[in-house]
C-alpha atoms as a PDB file:
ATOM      1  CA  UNK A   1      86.927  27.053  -0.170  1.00  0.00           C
ATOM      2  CA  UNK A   2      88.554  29.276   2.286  1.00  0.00           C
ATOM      3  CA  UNK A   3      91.920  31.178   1.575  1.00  0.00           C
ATOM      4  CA  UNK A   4      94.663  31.228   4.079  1.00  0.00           C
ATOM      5  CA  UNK A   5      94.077  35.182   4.325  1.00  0.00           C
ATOM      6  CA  UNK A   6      90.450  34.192   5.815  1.00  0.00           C
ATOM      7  CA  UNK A   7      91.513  32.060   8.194  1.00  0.00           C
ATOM      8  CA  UNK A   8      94.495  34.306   8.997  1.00  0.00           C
ATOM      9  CA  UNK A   9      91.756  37.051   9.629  1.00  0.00           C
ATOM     10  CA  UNK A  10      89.889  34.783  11.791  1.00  0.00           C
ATOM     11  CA  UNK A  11      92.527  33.398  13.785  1.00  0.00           C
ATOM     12  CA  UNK A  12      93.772  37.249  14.448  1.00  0.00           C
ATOM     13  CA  UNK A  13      89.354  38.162  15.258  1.00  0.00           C
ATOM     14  CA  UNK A  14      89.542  35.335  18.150  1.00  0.00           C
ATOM     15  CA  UNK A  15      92.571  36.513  19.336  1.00  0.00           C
ATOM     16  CA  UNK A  16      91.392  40.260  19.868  1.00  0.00           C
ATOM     17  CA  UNK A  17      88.562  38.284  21.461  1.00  0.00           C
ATOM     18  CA  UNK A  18      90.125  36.363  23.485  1.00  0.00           C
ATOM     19  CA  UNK A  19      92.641  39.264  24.649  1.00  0.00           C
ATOM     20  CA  UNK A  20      89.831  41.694  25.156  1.00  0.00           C
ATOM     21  CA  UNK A  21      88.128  38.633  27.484  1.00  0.00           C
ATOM     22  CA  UNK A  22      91.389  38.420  29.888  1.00  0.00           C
ATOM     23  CA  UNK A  23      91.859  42.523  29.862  1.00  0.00           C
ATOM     24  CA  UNK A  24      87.630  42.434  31.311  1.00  0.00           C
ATOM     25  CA  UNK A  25      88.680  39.930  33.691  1.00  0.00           C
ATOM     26  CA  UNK A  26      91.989  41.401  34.866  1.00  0.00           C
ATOM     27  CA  UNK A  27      89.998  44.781  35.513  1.00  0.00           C
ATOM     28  CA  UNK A  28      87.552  43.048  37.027  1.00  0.00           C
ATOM     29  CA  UNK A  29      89.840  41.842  39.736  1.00  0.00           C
ATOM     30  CA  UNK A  30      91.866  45.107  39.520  1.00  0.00           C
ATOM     31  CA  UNK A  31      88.053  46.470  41.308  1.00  0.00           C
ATOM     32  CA  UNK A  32      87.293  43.487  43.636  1.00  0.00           C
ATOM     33  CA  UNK A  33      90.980  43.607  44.762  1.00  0.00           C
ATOM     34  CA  UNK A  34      90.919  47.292  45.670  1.00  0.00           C
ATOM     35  CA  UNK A  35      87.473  47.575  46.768  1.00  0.00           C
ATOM     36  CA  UNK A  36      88.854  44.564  49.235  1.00  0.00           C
ATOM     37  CA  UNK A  37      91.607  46.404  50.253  1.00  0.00           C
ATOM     38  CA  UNK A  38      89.589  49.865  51.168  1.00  0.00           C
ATOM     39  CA  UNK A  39      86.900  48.125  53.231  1.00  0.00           C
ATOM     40  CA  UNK A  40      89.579  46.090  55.203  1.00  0.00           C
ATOM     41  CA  UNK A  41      91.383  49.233  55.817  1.00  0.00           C
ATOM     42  CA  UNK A  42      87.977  51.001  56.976  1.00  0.00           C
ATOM     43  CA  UNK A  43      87.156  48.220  59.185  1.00  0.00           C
ATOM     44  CA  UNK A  44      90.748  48.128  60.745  1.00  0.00           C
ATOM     45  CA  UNK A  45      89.993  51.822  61.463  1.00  0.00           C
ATOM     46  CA  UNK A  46      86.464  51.283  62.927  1.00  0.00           C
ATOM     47  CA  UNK A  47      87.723  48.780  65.109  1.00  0.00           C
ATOM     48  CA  UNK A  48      90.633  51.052  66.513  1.00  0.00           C
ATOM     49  CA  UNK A  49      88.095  53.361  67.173  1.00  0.00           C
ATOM     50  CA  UNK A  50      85.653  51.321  69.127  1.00  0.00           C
ATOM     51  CA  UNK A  51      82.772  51.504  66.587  1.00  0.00           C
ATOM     52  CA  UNK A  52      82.380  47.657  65.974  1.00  0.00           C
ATOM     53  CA  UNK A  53      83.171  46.425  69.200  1.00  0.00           C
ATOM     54  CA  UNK A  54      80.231  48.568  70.726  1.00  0.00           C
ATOM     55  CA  UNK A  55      77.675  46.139  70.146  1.00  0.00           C
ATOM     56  CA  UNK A  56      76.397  45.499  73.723  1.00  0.00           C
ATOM     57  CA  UNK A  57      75.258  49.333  74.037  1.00  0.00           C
ATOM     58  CA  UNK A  58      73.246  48.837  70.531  1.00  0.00           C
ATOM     59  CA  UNK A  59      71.918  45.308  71.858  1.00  0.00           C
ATOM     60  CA  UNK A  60      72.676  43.391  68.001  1.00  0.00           C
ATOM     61  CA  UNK A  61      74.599  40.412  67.189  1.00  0.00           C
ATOM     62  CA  UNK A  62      77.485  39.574  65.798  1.00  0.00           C
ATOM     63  CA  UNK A  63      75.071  37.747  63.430  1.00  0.00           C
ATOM     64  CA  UNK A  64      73.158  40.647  62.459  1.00  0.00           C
ATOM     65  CA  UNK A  65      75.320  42.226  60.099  1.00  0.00           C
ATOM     66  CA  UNK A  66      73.758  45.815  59.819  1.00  0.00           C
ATOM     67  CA  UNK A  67      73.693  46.522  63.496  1.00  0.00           C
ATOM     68  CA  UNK A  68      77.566  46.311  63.667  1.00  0.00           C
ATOM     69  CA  UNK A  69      78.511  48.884  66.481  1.00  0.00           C
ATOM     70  CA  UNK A  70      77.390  52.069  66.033  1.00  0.00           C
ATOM     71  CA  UNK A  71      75.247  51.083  62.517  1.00  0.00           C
ATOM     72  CA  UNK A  72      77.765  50.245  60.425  1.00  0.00           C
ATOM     73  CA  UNK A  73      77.924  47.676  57.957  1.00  0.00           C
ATOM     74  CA  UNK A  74      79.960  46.269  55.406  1.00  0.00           C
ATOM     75  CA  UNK A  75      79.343  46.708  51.381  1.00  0.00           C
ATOM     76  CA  UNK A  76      81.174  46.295  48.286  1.00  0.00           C
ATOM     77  CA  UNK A  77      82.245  50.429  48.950  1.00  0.00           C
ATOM     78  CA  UNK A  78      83.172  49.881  52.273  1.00  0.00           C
ATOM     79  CA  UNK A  79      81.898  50.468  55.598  1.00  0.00           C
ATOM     80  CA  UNK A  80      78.362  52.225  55.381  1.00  0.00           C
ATOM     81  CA  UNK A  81      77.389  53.975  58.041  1.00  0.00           C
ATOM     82  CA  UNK A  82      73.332  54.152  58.996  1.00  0.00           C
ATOM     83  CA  UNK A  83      71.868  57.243  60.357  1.00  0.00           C
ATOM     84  CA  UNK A  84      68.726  56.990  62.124  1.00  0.00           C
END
């Protein structure tokens, strides 16, 4: 039989689990949010400075997504640029 100071100490195990769970996921989005943020601002900055609207000189599409303008192309860190 189970005293009421087990189950109090399980009830209060899942709850540190279940806290821990929603502190991973708000971090998670914390990252995805920001990393969003920083590769909208680079490619608001790219386009003000002609990069990705260059693509007739570099002869890609706008569905071939790592020949964007002058060999850029987008990641989870941002714009990557490709040096040949």
């Amino acid at each position: 039989m189970t005293t009421c100071s087990q189950v109090g100490q399980h009830v209060h195990r899942k709850a540190e689990r279940v806290a821990q769970a929603q502190h991973n996921a708000w971090l998670q989005h914390v990252v995805v949010t920001r990393a969003a943020e920083q590769f909208s601002a680079r490619q608001k900055r790219s386009m003000q400075m002609g990069h990705s609207s260059d693509s007739s000189n570099s002869g890609s599409t706008a569905s071939d997504p790592i020949h964007i303008g002058q060999h850029f192309f987008p990641s989870p860190f941002g714009l990557l640029r490709i040096s040949k």
